[in-house]
PDB file of N, CA and C in Angstrom:
ATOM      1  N   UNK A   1      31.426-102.501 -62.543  1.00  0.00           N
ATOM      2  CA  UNK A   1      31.054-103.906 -62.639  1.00  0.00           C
ATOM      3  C   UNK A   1      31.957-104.599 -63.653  1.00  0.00           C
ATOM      4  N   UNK A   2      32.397-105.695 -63.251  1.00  0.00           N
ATOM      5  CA  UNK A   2      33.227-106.498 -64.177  1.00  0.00           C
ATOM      6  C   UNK A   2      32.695-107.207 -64.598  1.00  0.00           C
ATOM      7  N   UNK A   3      32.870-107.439 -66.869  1.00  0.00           N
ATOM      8  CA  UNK A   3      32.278-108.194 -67.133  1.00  0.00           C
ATOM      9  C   UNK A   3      32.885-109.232 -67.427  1.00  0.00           C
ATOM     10  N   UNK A   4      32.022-110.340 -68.278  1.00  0.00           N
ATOM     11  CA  UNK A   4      32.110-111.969 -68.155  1.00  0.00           C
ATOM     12  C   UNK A   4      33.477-112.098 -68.286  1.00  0.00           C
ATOM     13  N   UNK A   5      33.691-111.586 -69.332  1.00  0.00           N
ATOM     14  CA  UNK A   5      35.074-111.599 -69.890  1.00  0.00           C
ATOM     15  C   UNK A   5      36.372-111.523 -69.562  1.00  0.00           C
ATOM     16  N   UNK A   6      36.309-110.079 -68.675  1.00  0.00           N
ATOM     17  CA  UNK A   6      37.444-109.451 -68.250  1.00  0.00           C
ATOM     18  C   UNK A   6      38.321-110.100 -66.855  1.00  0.00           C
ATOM     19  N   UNK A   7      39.593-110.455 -67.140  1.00  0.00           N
ATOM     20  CA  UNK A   7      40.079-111.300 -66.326  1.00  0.00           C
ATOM     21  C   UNK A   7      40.131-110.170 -64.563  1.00  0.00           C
ATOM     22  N   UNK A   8      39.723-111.540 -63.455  1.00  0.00           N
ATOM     23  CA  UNK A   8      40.027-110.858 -62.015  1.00  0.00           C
ATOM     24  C   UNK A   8      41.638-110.665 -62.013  1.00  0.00           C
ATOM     25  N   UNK A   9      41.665-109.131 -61.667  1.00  0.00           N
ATOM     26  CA  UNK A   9      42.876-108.926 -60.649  1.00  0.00           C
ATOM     27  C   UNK A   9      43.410-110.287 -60.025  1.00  0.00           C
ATOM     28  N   UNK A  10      44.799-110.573 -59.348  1.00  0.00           N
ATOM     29  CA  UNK A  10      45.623-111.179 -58.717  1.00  0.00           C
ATOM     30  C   UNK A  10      45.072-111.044 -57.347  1.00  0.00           C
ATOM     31  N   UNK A  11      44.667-110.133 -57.060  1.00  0.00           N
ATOM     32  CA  UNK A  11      44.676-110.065 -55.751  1.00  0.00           C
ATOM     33  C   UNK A  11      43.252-110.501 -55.401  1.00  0.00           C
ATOM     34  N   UNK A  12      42.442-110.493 -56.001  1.00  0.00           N
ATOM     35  CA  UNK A  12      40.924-111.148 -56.029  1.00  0.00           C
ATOM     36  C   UNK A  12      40.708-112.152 -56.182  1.00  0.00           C
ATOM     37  N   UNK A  13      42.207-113.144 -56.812  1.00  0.00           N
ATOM     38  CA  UNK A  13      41.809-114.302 -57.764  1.00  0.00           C
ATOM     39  C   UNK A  13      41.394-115.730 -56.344  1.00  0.00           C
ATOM     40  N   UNK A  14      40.056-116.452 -56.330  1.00  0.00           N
ATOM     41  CA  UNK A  14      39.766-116.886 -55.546  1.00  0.00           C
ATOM     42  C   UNK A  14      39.905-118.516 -56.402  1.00  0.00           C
ATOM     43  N   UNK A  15      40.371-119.337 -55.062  1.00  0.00           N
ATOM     44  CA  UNK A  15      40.748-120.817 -55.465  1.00  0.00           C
ATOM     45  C   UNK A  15      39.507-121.888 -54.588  1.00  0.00           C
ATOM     46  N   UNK A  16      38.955-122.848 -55.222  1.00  0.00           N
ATOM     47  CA  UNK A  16      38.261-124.073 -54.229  1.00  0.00           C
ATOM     48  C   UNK A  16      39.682-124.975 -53.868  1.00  0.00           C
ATOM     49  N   UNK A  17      39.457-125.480 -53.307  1.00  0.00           N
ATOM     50  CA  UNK A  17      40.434-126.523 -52.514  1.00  0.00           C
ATOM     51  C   UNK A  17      39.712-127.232 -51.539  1.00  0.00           C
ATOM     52  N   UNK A  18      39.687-128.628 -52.134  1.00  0.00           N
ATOM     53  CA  UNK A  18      39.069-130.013 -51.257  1.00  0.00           C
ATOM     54  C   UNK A  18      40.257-130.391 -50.479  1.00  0.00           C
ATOM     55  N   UNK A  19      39.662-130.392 -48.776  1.00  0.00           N
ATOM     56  CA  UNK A  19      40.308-130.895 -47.821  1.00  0.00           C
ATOM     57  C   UNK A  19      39.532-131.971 -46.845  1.00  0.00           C
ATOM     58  N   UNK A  20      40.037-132.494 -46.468  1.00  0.00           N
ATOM     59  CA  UNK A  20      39.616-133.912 -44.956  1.00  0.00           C
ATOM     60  C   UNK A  20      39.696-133.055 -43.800  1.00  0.00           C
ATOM     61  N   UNK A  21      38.468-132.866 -43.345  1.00  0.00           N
ATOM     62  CA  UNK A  21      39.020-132.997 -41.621  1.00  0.00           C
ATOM     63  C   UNK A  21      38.188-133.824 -41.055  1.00  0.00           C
ATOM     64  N   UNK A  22      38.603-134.959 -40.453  1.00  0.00           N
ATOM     65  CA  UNK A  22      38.186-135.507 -39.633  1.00  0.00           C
ATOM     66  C   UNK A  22      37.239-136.443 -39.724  1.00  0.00           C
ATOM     67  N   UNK A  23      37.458-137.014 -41.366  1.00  0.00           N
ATOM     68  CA  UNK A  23      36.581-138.257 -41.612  1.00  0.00           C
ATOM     69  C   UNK A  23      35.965-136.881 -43.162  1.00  0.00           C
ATOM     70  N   UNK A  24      35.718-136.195 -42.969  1.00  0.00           N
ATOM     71  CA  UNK A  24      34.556-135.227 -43.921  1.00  0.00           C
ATOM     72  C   UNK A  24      35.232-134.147 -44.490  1.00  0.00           C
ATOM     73  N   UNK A  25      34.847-134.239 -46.123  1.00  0.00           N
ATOM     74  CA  UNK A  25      35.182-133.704 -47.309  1.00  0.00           C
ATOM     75  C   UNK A  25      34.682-132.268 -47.348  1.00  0.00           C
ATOM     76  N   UNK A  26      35.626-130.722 -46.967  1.00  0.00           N
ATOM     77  CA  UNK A  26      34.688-129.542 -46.991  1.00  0.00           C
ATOM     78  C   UNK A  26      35.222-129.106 -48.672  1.00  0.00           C
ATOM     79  N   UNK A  27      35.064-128.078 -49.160  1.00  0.00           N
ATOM     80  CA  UNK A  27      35.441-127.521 -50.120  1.00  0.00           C
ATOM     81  C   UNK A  27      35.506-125.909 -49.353  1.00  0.00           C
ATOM     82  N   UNK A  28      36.631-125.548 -49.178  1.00  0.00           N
ATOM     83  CA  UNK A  28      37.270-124.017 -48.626  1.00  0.00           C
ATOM     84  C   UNK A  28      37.587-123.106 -50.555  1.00  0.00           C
ATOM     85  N   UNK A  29      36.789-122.257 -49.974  1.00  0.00           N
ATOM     86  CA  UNK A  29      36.910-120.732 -51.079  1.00  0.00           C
ATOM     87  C   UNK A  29      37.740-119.731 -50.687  1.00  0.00           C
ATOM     88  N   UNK A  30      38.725-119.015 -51.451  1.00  0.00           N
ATOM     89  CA  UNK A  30      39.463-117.959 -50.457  1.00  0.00           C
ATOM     90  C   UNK A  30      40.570-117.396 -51.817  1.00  0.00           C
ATOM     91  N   UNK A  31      41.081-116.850 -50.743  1.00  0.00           N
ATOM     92  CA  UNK A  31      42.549-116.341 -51.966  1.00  0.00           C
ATOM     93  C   UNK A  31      43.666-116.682 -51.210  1.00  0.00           C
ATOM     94  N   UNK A  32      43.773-117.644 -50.543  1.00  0.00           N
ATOM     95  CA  UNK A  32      44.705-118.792 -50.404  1.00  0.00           C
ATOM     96  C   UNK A  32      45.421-119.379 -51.161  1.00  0.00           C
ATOM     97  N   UNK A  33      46.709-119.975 -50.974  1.00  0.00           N
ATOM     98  CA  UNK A  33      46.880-121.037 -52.180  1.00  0.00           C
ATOM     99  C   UNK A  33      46.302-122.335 -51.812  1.00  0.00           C
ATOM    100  N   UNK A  34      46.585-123.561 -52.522  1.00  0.00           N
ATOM    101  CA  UNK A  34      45.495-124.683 -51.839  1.00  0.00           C
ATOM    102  C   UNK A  34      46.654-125.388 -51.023  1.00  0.00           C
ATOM    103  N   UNK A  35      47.971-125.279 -51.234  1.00  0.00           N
ATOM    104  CA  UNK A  35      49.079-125.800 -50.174  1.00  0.00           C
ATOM    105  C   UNK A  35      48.775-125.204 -49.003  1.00  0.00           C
ATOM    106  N   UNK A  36      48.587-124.449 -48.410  1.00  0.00           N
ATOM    107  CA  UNK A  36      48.099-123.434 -47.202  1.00  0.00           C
ATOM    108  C   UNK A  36      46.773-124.089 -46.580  1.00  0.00           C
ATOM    109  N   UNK A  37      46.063-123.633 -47.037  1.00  0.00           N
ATOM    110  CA  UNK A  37      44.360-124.476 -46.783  1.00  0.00           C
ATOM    111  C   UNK A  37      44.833-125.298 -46.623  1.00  0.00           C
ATOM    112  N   UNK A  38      45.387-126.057 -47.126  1.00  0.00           N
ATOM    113  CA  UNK A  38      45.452-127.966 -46.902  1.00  0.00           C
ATOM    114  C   UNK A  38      46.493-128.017 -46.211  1.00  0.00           C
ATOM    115  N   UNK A  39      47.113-127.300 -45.639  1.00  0.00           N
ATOM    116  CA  UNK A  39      47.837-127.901 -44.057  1.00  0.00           C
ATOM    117  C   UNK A  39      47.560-127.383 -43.188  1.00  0.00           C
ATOM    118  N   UNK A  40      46.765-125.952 -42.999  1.00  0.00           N
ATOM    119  CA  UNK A  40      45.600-125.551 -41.977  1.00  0.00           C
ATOM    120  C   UNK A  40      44.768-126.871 -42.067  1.00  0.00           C
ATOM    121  N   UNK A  41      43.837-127.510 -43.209  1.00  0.00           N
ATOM    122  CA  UNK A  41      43.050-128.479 -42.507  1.00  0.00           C
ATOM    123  C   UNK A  41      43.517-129.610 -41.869  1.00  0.00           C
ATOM    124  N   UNK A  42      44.874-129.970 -42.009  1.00  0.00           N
ATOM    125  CA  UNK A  42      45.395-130.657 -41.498  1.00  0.00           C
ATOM    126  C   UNK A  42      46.125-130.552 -39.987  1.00  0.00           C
ATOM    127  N   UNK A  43      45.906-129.286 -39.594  1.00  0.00           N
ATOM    128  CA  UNK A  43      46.269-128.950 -38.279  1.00  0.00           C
ATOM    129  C   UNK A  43      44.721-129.156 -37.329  1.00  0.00           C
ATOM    130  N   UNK A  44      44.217-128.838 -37.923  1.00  0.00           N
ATOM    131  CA  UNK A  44      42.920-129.169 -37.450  1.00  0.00           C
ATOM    132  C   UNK A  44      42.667-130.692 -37.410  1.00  0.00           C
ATOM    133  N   UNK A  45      42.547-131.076 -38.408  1.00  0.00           N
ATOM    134  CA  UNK A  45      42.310-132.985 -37.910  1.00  0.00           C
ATOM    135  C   UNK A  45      43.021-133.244 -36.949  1.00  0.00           C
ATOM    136  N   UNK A  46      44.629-132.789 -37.382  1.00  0.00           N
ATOM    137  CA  UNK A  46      45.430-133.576 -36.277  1.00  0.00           C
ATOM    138  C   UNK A  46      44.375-133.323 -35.138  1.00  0.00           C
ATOM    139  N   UNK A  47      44.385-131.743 -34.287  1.00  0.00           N
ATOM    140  CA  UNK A  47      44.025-131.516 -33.195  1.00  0.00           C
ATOM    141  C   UNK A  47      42.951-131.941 -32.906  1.00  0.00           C
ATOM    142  N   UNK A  48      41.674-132.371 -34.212  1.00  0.00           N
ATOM    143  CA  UNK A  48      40.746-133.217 -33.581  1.00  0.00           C
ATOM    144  C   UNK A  48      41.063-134.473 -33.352  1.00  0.00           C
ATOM    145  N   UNK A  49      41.452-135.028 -33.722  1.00  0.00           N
ATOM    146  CA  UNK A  49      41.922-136.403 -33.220  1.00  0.00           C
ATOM    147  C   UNK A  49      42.651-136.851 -32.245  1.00  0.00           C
ATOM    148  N   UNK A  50      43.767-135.851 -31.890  1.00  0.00           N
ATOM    149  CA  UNK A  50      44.416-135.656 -30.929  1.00  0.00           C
ATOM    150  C   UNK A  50      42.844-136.021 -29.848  1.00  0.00           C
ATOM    151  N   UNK A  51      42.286-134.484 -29.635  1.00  0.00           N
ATOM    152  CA  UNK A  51      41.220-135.064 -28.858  1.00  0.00           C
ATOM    153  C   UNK A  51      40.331-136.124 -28.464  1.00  0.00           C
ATOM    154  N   UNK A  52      40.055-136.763 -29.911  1.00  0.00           N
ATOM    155  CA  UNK A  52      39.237-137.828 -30.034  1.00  0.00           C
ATOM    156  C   UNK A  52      39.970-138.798 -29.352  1.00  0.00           C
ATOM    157  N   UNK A  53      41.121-138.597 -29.277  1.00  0.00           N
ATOM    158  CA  UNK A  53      41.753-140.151 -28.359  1.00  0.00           C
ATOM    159  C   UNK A  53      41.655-139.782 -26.973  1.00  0.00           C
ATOM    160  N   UNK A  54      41.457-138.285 -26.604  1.00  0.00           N
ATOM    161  CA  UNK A  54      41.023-138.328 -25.108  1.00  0.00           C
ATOM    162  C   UNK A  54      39.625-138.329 -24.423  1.00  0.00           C
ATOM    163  N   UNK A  55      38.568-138.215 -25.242  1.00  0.00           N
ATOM    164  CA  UNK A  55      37.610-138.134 -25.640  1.00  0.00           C
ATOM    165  C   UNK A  55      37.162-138.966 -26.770  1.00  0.00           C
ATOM    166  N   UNK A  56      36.906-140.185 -26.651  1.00  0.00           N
ATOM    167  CA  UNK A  56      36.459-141.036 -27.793  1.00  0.00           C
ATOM    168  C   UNK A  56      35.201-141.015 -27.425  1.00  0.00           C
ATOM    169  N   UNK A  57      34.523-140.544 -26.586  1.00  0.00           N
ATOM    170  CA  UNK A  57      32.527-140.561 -27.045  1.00  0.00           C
ATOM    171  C   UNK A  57      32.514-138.936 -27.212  1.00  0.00           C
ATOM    172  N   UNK A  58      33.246-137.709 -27.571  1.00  0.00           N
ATOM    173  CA  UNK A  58      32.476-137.139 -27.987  1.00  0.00           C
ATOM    174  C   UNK A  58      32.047-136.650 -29.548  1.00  0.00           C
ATOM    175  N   UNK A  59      31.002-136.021 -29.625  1.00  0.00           N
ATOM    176  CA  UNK A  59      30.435-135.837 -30.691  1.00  0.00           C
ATOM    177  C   UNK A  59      31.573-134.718 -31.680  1.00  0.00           C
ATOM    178  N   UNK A  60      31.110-135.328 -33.096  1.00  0.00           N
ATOM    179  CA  UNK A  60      32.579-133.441 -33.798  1.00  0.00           C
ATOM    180  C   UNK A  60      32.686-132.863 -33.670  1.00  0.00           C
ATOM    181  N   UNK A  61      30.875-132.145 -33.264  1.00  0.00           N
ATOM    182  CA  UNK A  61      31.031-130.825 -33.005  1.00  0.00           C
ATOM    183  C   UNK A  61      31.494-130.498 -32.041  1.00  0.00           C
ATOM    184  N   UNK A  62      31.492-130.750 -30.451  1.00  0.00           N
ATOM    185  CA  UNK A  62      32.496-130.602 -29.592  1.00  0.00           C
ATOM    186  C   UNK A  62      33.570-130.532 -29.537  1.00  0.00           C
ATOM    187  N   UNK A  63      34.121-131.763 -30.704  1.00  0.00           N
ATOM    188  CA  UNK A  63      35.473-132.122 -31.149  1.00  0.00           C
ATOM    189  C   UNK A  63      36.055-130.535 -31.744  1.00  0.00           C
ATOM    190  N   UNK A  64      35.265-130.175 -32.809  1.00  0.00           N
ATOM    191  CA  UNK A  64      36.037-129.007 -33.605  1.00  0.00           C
ATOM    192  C   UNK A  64      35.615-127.739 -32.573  1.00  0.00           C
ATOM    193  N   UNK A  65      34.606-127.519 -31.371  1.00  0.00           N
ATOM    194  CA  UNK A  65      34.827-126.316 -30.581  1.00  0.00           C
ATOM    195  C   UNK A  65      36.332-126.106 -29.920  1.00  0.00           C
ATOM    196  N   UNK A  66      36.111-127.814 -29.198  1.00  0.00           N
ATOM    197  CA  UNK A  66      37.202-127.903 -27.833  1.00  0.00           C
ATOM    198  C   UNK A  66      38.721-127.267 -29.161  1.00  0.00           C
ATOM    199  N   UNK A  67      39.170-128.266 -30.587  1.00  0.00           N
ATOM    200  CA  UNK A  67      40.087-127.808 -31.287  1.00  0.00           C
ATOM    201  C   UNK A  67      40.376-126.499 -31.528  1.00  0.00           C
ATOM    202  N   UNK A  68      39.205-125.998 -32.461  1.00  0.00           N
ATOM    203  CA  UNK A  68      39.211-124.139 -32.288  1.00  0.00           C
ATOM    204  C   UNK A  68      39.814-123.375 -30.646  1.00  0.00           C
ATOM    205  N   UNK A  69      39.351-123.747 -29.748  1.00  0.00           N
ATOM    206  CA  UNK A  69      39.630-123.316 -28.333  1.00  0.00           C
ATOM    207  C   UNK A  69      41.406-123.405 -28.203  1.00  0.00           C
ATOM    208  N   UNK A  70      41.689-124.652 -28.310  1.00  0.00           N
ATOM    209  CA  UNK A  70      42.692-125.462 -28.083  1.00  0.00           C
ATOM    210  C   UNK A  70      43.634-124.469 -29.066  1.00  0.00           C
ATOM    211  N   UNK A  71      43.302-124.228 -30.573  1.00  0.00           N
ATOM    212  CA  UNK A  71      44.233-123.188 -31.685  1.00  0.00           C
ATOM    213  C   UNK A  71      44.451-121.918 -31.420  1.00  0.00           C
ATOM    214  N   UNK A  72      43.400-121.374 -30.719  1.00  0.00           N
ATOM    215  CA  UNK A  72      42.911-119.804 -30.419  1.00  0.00           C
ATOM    216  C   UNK A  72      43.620-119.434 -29.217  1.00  0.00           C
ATOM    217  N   UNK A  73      43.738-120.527 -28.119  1.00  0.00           N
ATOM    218  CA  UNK A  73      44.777-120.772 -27.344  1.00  0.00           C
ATOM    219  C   UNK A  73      46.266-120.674 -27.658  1.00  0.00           C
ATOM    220  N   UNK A  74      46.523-121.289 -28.258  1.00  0.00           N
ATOM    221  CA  UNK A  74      47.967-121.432 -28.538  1.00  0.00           C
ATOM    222  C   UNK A  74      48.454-119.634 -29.310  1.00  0.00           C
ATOM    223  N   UNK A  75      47.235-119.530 -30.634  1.00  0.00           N
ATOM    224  CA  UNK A  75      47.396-118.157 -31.213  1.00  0.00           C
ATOM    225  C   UNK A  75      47.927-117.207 -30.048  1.00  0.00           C
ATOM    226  N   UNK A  76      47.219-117.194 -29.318  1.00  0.00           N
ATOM    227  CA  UNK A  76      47.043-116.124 -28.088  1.00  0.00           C
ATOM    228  C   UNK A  76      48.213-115.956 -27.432  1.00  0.00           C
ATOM    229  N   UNK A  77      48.361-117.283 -27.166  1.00  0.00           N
ATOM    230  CA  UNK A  77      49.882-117.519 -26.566  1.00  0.00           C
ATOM    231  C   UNK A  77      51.060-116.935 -27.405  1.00  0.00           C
ATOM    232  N   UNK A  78      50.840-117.286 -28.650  1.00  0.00           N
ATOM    233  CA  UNK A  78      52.439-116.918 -29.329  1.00  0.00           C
ATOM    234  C   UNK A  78      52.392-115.760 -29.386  1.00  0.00           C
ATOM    235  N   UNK A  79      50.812-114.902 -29.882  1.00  0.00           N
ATOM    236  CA  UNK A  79      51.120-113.652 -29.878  1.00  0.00           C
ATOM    237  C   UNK A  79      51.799-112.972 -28.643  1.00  0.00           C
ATOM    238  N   UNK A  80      51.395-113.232 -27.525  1.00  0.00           N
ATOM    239  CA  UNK A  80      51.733-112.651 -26.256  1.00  0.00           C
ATOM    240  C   UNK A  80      53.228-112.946 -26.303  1.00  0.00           C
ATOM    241  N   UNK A  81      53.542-114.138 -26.975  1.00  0.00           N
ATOM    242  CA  UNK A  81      54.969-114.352 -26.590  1.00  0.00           C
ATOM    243  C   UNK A  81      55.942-113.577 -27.689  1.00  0.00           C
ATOM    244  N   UNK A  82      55.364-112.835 -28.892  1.00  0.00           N
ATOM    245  CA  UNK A  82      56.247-112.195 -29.691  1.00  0.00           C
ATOM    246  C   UNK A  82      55.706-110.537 -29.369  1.00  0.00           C
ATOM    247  N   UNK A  83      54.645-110.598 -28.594  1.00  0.00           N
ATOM    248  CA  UNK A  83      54.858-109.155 -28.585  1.00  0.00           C
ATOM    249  C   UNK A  83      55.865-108.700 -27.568  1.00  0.00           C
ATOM    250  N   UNK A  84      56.321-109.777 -26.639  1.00  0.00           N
ATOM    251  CA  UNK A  84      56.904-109.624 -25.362  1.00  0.00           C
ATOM    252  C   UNK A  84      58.107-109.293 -25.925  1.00  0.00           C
ATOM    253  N   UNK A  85      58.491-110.035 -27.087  1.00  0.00           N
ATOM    254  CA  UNK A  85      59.687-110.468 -27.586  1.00  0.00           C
ATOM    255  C   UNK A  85      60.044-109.001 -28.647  1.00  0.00           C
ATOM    256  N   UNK A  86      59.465-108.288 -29.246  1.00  0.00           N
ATOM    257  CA  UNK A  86      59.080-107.184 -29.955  1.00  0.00           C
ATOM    258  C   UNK A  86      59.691-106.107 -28.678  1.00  0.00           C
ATOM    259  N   UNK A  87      59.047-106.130 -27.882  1.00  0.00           N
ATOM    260  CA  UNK A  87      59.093-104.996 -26.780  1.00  0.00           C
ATOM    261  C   UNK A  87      60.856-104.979 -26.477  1.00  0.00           C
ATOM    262  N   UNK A  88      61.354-106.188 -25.926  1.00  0.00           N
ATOM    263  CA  UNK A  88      62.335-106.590 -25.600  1.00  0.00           C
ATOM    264  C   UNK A  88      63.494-106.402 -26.758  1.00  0.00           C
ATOM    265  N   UNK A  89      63.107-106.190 -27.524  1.00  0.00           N
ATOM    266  CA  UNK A  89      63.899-105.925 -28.978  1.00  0.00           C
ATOM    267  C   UNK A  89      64.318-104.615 -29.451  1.00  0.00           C
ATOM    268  N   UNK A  90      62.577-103.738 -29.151  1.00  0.00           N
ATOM    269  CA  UNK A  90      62.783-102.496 -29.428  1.00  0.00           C
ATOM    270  C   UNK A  90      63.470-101.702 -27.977  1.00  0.00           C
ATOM    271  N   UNK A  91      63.553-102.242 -27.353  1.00  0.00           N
ATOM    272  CA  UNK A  91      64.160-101.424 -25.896  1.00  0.00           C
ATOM    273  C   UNK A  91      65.843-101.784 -26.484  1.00  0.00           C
ATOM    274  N   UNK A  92      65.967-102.669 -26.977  1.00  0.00           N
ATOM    275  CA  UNK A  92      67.801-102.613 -27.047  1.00  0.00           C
ATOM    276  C   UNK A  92      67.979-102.150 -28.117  1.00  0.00           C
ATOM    277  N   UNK A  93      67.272-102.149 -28.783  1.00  0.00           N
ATOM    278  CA  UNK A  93      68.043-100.989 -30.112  1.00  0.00           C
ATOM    279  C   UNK A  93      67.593 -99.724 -29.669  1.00  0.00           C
ATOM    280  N   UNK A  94      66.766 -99.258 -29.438  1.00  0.00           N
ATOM    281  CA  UNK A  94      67.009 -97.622 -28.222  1.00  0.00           C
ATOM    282  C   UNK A  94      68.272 -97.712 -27.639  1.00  0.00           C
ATOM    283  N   UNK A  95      68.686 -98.861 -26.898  1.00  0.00           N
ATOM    284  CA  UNK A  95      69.090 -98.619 -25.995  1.00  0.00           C
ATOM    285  C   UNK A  95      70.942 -98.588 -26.967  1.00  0.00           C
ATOM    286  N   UNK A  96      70.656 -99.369 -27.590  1.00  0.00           N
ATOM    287  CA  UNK A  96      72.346 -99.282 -28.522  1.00  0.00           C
ATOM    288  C   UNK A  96      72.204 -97.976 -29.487  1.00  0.00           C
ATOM    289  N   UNK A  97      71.060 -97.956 -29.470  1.00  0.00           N
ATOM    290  CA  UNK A  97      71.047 -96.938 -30.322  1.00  0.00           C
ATOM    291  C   UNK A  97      71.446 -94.918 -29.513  1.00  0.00           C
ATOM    292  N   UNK A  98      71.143 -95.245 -28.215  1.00  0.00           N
ATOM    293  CA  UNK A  98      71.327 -94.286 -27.317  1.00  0.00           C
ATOM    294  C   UNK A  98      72.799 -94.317 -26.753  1.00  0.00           C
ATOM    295  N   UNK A  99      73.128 -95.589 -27.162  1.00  0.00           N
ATOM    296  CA  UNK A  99      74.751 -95.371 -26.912  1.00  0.00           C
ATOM    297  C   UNK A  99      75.828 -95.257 -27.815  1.00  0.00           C
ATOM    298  N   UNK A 100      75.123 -95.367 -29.304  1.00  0.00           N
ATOM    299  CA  UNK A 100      75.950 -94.895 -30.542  1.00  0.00           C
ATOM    300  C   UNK A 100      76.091 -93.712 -30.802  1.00  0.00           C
ATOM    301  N   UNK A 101      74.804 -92.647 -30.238  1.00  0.00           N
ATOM    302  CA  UNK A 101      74.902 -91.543 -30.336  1.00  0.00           C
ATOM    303  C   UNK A 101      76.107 -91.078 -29.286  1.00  0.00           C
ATOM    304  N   UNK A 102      75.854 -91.496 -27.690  1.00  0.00           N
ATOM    305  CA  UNK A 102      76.890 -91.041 -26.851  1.00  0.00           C
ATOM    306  C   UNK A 102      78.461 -91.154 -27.515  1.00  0.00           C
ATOM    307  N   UNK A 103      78.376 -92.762 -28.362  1.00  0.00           N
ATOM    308  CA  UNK A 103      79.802 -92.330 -28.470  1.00  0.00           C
ATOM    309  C   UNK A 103      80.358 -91.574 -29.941  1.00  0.00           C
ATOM    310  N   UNK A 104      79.354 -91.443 -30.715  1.00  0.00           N
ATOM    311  CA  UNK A 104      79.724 -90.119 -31.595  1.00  0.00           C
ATOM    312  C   UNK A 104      79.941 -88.891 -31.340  1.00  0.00           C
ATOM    313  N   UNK A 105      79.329 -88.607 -30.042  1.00  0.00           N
ATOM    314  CA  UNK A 105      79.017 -87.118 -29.387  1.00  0.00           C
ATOM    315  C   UNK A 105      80.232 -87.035 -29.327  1.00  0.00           C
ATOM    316  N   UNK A 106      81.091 -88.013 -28.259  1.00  0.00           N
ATOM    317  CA  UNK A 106      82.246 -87.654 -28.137  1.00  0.00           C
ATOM    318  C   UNK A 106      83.792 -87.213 -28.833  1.00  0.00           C
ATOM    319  N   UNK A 107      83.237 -87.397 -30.044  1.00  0.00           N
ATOM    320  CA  UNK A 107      84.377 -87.366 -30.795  1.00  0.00           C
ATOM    321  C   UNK A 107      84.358 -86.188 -31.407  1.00  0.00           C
TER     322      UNK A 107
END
């Protein structure tokens, strides 16, 4: 148990950081820095608002599902698109790598 005193580790050290999304003031806890948090919440407004102009009667909470959906989406996407890109990467260095050996063999 750590007492009153004794300073947290670096790696524990937890920050508040006040951000906007979307009209409303949250306070985010984490071991973030607060530059980070605060342009994550700002990817988020954008994308709610984005919505809100295609959707101007719906409610936030819809607003921040459809956004989450809309982020989790895209996540999904890039991952798929760097693992593709990973695969495609590690096959040519095998593959140069299977032909550096051939041409050392030869010598």
């Amino acid at each position: 148990m750590r007492r009153k005193n004794e300073a947290v580790p670096e790696a524990e050290t937890v920050t508040s950081t006040q951000v906007e999304i979307f009209g409303a003031t949250y306070v985010i806890r984490g071991g973030q820095e607060p530059e980070y948090l605060t342009e994550l919440a700002a990817q988020v407004d954008h994308r709610m608002r984005e919505l809100a102009g295609h959707l101007p009667n719906a409610e936030t909470g819809r607003l921040a599902i459809l956004a989450a959906l809309n982020l989790a989406d895209e996540l999904s996407r890039n991952r798929r698109h760097y693992e593709g890109e990973r695969g495609e990467i590690e096959a040519r260095v095998t593959e140069l790598a299977d032909r550096l050996t051939a041409a050392l063999d030869v010598e």
